[in-house]
N, C-alpha and C. Protein backbone atom coordinates (compact mmCIF):
# COMPACT_ATOMS: atom_id res chain seq x y z
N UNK A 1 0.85 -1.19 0.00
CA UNK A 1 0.00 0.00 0.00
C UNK A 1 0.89 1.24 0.00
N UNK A 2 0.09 1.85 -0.56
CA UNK A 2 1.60 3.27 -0.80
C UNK A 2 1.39 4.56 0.32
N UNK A 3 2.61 5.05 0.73
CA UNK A 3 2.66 5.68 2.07
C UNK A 3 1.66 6.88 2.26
N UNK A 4 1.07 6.60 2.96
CA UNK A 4 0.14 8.03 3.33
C UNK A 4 0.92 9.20 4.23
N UNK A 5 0.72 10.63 4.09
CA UNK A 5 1.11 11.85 4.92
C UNK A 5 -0.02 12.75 4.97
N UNK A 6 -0.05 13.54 5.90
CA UNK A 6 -0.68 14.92 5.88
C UNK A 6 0.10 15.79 5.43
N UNK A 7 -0.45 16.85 4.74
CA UNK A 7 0.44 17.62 4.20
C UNK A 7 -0.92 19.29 3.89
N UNK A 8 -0.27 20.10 3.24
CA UNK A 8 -1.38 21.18 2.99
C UNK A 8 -0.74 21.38 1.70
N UNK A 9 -2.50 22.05 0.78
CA UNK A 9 -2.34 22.17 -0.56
C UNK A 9 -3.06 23.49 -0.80
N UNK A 10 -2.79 24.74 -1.98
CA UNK A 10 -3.90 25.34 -2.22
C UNK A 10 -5.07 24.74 -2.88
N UNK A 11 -5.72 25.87 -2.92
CA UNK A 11 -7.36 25.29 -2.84
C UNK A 11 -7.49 24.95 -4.27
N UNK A 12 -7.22 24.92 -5.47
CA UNK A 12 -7.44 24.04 -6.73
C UNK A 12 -6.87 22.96 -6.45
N UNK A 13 -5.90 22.13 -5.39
CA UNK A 13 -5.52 20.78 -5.39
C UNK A 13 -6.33 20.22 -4.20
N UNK A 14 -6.99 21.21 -3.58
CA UNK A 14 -7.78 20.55 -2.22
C UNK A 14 -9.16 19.79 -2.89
N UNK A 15 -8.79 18.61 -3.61
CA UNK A 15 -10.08 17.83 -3.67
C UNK A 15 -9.47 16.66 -3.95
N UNK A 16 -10.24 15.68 -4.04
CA UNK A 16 -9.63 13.98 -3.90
C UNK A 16 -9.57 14.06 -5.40
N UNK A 17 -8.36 13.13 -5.34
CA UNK A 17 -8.14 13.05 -6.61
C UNK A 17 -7.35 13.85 -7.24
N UNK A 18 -6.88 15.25 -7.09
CA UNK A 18 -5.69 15.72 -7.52
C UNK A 18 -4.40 15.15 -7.39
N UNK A 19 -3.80 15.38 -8.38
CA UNK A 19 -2.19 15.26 -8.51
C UNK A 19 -1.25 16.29 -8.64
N UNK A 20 -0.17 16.34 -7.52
CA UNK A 20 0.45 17.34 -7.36
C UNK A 20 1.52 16.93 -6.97
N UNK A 21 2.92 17.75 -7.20
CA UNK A 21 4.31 17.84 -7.37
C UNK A 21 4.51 18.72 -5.89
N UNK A 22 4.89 18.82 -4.99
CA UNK A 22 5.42 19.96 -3.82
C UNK A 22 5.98 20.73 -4.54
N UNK A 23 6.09 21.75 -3.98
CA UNK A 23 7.36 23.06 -4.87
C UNK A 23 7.88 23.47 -3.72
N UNK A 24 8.97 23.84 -3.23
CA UNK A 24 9.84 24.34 -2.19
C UNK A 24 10.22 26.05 -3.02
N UNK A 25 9.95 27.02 -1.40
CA UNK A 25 9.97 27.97 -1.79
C UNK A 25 11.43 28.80 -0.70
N UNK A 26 11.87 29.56 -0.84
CA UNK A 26 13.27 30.22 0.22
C UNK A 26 12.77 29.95 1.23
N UNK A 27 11.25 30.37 1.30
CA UNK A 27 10.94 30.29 2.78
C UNK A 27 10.35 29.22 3.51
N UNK A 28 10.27 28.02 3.22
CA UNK A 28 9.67 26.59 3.65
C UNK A 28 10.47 26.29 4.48
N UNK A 29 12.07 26.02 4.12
CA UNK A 29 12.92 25.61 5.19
C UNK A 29 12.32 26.04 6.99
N UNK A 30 12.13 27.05 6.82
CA UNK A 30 11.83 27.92 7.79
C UNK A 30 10.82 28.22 8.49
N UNK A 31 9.42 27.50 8.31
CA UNK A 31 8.39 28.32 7.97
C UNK A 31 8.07 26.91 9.30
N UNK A 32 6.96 27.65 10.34
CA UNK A 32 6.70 26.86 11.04
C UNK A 32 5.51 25.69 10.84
N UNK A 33 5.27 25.70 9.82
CA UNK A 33 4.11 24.81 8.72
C UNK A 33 4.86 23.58 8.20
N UNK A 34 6.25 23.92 7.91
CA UNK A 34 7.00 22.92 7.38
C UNK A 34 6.86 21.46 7.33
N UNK A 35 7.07 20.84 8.92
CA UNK A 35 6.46 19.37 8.75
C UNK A 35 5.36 19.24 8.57
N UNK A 36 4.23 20.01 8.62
CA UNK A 36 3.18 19.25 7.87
C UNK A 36 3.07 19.47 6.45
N UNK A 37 3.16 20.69 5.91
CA UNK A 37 3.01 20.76 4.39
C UNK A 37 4.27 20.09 3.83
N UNK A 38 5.06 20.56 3.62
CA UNK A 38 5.63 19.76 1.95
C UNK A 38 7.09 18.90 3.11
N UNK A 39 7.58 19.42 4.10
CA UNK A 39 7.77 18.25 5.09
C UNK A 39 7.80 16.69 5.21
N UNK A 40 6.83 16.51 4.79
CA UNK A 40 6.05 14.99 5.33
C UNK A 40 5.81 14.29 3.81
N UNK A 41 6.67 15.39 2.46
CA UNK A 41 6.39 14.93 1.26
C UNK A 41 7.81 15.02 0.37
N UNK A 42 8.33 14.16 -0.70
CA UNK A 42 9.57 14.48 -1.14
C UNK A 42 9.32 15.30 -2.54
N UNK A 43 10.64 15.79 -2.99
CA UNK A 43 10.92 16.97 -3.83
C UNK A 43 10.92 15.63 -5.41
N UNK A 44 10.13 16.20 -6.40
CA UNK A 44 9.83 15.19 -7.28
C UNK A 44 9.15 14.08 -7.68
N UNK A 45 8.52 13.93 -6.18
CA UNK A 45 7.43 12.92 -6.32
C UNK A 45 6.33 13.39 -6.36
N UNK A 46 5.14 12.87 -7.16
CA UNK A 46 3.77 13.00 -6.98
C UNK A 46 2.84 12.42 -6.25
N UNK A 47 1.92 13.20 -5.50
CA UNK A 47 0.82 12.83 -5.02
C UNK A 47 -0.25 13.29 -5.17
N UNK A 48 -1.08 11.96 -4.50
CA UNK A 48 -2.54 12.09 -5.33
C UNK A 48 -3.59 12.72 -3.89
N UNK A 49 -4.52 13.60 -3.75
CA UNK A 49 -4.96 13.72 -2.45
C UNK A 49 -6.49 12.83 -2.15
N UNK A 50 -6.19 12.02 -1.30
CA UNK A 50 -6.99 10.64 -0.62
C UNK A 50 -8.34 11.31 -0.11
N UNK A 51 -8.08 12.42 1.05
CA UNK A 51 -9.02 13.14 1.74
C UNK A 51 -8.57 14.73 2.13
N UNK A 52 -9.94 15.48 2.02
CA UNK A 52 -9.67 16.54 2.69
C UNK A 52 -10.16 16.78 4.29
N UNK A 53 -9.34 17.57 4.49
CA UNK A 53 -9.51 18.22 5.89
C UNK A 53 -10.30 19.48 6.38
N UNK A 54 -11.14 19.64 6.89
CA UNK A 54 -11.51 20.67 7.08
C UNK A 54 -10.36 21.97 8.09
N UNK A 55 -9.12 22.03 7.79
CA UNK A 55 -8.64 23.01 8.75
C UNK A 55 -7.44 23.96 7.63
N UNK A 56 -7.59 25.01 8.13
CA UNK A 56 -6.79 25.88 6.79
C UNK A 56 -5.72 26.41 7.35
N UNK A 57 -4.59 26.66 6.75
CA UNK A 57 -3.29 27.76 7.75
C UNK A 57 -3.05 29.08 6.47
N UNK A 58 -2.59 29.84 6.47
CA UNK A 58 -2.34 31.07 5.76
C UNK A 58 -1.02 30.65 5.34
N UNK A 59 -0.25 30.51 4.37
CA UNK A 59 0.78 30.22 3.79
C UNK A 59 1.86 31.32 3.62
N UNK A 60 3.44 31.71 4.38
CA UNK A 60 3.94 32.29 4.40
C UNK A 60 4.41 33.03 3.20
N UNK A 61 4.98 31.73 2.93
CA UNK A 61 5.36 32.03 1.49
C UNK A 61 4.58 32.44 0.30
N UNK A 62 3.48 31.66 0.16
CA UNK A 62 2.79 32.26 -1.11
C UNK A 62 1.72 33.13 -0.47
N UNK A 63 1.38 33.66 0.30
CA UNK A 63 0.68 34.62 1.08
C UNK A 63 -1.20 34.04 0.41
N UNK A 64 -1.31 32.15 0.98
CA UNK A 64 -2.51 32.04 0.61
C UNK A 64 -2.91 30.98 1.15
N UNK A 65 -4.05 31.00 1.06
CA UNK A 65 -4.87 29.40 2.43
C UNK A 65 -4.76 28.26 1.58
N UNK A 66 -3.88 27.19 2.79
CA UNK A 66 -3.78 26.08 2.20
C UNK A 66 -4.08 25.46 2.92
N UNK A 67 -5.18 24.28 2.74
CA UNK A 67 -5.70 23.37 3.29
C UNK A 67 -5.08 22.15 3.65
N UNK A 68 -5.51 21.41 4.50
CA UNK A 68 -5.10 20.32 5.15
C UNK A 68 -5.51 19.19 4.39
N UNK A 69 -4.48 18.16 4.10
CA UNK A 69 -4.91 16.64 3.06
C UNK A 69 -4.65 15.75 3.42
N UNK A 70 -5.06 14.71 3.42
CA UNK A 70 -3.93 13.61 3.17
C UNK A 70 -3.87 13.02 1.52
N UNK A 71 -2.55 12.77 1.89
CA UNK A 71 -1.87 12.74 0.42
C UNK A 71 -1.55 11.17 0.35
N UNK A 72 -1.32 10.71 -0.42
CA UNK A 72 -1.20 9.18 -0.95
C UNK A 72 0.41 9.44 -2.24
N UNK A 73 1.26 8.61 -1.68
CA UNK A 73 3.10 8.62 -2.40
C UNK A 73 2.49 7.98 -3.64
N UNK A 74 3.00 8.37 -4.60
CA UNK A 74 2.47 7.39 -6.06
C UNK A 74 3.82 6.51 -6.43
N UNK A 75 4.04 6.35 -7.28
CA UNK A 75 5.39 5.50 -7.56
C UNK A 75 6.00 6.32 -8.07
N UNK A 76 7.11 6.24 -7.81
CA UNK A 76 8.37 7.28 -9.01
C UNK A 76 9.29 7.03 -10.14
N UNK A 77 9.34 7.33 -10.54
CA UNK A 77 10.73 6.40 -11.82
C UNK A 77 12.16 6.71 -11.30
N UNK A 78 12.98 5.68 -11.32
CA UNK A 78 14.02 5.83 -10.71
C UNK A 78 15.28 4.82 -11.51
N UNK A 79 16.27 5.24 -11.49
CA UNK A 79 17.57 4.58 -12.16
C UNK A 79 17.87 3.81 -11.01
N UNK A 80 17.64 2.58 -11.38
CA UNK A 80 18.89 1.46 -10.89
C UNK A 80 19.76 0.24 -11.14
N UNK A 81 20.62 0.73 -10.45
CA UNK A 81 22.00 -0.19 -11.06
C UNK A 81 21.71 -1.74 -10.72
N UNK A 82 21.58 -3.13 -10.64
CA UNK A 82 21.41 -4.32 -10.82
C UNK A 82 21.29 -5.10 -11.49
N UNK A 83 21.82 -6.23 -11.54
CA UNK A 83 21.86 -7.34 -12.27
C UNK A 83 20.69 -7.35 -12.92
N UNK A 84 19.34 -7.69 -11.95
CA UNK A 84 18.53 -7.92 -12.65
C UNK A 84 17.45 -7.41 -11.70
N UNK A 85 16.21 -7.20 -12.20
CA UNK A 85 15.12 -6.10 -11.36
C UNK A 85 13.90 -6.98 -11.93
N UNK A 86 12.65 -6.99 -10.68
CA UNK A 86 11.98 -7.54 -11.08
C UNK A 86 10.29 -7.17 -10.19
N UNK A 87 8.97 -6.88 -10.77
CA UNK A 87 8.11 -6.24 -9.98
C UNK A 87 7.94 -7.03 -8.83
N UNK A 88 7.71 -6.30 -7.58
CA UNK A 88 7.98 -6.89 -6.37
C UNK A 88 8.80 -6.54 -5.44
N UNK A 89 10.45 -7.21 -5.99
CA UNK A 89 11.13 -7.05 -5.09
C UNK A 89 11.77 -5.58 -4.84
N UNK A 90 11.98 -5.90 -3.16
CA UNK A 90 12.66 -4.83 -2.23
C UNK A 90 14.01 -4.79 -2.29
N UNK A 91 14.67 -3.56 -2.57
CA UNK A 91 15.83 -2.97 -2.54
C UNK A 91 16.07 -1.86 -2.07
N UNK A 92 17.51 -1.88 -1.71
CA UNK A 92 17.92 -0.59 -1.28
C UNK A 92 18.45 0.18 -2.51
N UNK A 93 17.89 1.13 -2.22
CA UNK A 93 18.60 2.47 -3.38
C UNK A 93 19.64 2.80 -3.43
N UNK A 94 20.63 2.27 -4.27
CA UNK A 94 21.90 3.15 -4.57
C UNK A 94 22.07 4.45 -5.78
N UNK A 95 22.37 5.39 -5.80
CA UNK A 95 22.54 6.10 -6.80
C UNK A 95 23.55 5.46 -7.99
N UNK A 96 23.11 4.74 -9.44
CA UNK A 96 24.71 4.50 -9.92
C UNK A 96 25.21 4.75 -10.09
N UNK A 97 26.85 4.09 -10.17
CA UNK A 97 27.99 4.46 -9.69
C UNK A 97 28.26 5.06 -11.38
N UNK A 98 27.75 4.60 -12.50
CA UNK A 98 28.29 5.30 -13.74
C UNK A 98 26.56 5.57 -14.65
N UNK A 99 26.91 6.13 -15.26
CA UNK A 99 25.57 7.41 -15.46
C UNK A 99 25.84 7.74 -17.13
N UNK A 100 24.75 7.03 -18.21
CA UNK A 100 24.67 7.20 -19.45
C UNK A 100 25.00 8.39 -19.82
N UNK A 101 25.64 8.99 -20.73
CA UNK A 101 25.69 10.31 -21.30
C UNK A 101 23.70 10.87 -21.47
N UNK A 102 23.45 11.86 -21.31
CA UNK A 102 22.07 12.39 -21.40
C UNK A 102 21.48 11.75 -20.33
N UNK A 103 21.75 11.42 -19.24
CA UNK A 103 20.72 10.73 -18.39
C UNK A 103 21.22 11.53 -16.82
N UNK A 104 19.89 11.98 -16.13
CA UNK A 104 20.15 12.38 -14.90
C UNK A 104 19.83 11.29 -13.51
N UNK A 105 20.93 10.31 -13.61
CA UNK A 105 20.71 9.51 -12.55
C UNK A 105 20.12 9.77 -11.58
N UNK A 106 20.58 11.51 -10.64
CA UNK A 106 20.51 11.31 -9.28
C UNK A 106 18.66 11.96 -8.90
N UNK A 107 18.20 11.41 -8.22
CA UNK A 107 16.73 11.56 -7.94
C UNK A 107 16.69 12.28 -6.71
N UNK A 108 16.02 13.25 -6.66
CA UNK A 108 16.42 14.09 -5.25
C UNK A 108 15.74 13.71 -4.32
N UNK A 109 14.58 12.89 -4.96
CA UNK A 109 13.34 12.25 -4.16
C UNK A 109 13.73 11.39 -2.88
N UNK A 110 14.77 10.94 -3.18
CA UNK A 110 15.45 9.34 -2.75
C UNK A 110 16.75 9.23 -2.38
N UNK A 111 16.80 8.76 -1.15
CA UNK A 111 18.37 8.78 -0.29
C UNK A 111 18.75 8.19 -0.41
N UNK A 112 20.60 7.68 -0.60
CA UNK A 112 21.08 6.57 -0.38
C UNK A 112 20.83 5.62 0.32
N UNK A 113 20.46 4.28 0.46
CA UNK A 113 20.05 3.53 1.46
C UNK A 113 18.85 3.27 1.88
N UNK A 114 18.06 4.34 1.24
CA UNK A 114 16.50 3.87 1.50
C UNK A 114 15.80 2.40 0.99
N UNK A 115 14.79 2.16 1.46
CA UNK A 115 14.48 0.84 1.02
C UNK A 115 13.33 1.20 0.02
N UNK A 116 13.13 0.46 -1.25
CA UNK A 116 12.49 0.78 -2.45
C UNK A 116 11.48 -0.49 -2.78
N UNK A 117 10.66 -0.55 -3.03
CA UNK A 117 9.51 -1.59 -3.70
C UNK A 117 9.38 -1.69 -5.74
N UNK A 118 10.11 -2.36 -6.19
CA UNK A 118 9.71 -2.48 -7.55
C UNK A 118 9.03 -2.82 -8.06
N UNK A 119 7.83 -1.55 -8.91
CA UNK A 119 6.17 -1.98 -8.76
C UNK A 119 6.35 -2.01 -10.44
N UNK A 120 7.19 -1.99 -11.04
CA UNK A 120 6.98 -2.06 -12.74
C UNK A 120 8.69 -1.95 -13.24
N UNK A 121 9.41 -2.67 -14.16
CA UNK A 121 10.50 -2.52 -14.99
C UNK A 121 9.76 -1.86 -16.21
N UNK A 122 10.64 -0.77 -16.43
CA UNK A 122 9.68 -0.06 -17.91
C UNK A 122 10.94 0.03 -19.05
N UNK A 123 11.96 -0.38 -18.63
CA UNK A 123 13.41 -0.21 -19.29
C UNK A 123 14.58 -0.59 -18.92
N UNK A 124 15.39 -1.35 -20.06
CA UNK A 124 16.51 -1.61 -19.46
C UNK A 124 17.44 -1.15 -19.98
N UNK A 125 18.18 0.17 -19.67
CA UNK A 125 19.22 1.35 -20.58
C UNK A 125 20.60 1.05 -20.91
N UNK A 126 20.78 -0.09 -19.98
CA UNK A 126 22.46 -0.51 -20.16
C UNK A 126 22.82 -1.86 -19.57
N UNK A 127 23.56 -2.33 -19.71
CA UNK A 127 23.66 -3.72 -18.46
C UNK A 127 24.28 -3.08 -17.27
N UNK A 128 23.03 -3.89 -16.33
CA UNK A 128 22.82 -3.43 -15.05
C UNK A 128 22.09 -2.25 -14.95
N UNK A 129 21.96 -1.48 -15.54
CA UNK A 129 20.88 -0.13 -15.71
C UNK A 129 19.54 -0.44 -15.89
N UNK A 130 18.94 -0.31 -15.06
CA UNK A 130 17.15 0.15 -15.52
C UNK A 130 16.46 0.93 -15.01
N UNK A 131 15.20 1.41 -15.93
CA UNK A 131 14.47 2.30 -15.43
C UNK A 131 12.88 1.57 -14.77
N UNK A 132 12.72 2.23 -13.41
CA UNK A 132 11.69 1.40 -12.96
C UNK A 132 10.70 2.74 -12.33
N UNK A 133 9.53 1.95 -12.17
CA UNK A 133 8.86 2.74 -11.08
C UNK A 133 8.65 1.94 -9.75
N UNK A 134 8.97 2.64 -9.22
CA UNK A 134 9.18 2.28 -7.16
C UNK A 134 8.29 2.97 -6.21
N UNK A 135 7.83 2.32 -5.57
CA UNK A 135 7.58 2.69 -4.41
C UNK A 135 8.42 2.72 -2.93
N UNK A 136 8.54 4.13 -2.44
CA UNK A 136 9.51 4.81 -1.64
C UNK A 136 8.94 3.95 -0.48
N UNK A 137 9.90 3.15 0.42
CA UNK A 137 9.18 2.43 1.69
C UNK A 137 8.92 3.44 2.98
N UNK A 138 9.94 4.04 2.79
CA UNK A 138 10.13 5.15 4.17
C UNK A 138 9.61 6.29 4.35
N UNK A 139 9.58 6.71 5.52
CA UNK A 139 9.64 8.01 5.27
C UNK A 139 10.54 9.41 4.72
N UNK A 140 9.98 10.45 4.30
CA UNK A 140 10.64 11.38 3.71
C UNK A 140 11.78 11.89 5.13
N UNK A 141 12.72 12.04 4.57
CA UNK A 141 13.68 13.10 5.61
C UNK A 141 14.08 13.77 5.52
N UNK A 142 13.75 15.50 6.05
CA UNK A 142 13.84 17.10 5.72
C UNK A 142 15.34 17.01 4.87
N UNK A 143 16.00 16.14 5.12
CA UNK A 143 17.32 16.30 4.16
C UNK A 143 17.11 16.90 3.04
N UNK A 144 15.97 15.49 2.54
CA UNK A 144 16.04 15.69 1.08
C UNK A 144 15.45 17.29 0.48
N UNK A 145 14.74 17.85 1.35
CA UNK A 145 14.83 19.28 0.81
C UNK A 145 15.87 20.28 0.62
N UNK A 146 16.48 20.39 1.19
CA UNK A 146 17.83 20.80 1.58
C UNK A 146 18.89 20.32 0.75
N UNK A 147 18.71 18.88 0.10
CA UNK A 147 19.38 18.43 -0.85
C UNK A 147 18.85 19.44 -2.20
N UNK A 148 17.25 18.66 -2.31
CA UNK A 148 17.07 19.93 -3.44
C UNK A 148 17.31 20.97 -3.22
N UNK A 149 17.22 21.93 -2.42
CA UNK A 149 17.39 22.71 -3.00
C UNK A 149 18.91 23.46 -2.81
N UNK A 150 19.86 23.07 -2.76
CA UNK A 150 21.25 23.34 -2.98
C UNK A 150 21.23 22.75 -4.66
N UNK A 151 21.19 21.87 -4.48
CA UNK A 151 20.91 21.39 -6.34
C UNK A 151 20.08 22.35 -7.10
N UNK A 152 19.12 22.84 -6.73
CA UNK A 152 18.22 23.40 -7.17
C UNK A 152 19.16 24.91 -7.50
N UNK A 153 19.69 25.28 -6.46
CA UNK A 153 21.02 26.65 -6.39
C UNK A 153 22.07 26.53 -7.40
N UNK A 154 22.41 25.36 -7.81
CA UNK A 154 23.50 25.34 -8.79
C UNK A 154 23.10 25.20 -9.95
N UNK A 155 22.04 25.11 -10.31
CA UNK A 155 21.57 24.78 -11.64
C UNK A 155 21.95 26.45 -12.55
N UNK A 156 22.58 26.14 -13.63
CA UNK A 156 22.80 27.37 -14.46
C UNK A 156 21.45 28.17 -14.85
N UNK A 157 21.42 29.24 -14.98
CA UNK A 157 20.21 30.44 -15.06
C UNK A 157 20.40 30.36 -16.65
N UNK A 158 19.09 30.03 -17.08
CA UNK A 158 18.98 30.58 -18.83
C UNK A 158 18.75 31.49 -19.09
């Protein structure tokens, strides 16, 4: 079953059944809303919202009422390095160690060492390379924001 969180959304995603991406803003790190809104959710993954809440907070950052959800983890696509991959089995996530020309291995979604569920092989890019969709076992950890968004800081300005 795929991981449930509370989290807060504005009001065009506050109904069941939306799908939504978190967006991290300067001021989230910071913001005393944090673990429950995008907190309790990772940078790149989508979710779908299960139920609403009747309770609203005023949003620092985007200066607007965002409601209370629970959110449902969907699967993610993710590069991994192994012999062989198969729907089902549990693994731990490594980032691989060598990385196709045009391909962005590293997933900001997903920590070294986390434990992963392989719910579909959709590709196999190289030996030992494939592309899958997974389900994240764990929980999210504020790292990974902080990961994005330093990554997010170095990215060249067009």
């Amino acid at each position: 079953m795929p991981r449930r969180a509370l989290s807060m959304v504005t009001k065009p995603f506050a109904r069941k059944g939306a799908v939504f991406q978190p967006l991290l803003t300067s001021k989230c790190l910071s913001c005393e809303f944090f673990r429950v809104c995008i907190g309790s959710t990772r940078p790149l993954v989508s979710y779908r919202v299960v139920e609403t809440r009747m309770h609203f907070n005023r949003c620092p950052a985007l200066s607007e009422e965002m409601q209370v959800v629970v959110v449902e983890e969907m699967p993610t696509r993710l590069l991994v390095e192994a012999p062989f991959v198969a729907p089902g089995a549990e693994i731990t996530y490594r980032k691989p160690a060598s990385c196709p020309e045009g391909l962005d291995c590293e997933h900001l979604g997903v920590e070294q060492g986390e434990k992963v569920r392989i719910v579909r092989v959709l590709e196999k890019l190289a030996p030992n390379l494939w592309l899958v969709e997974a389900e994240l076992l764990e929980p999210p950890s504020p790292r990974l924001w902080l990961a994005a968004k330093q990554k997010l800081l170095q990215r060249p300005r067009r």
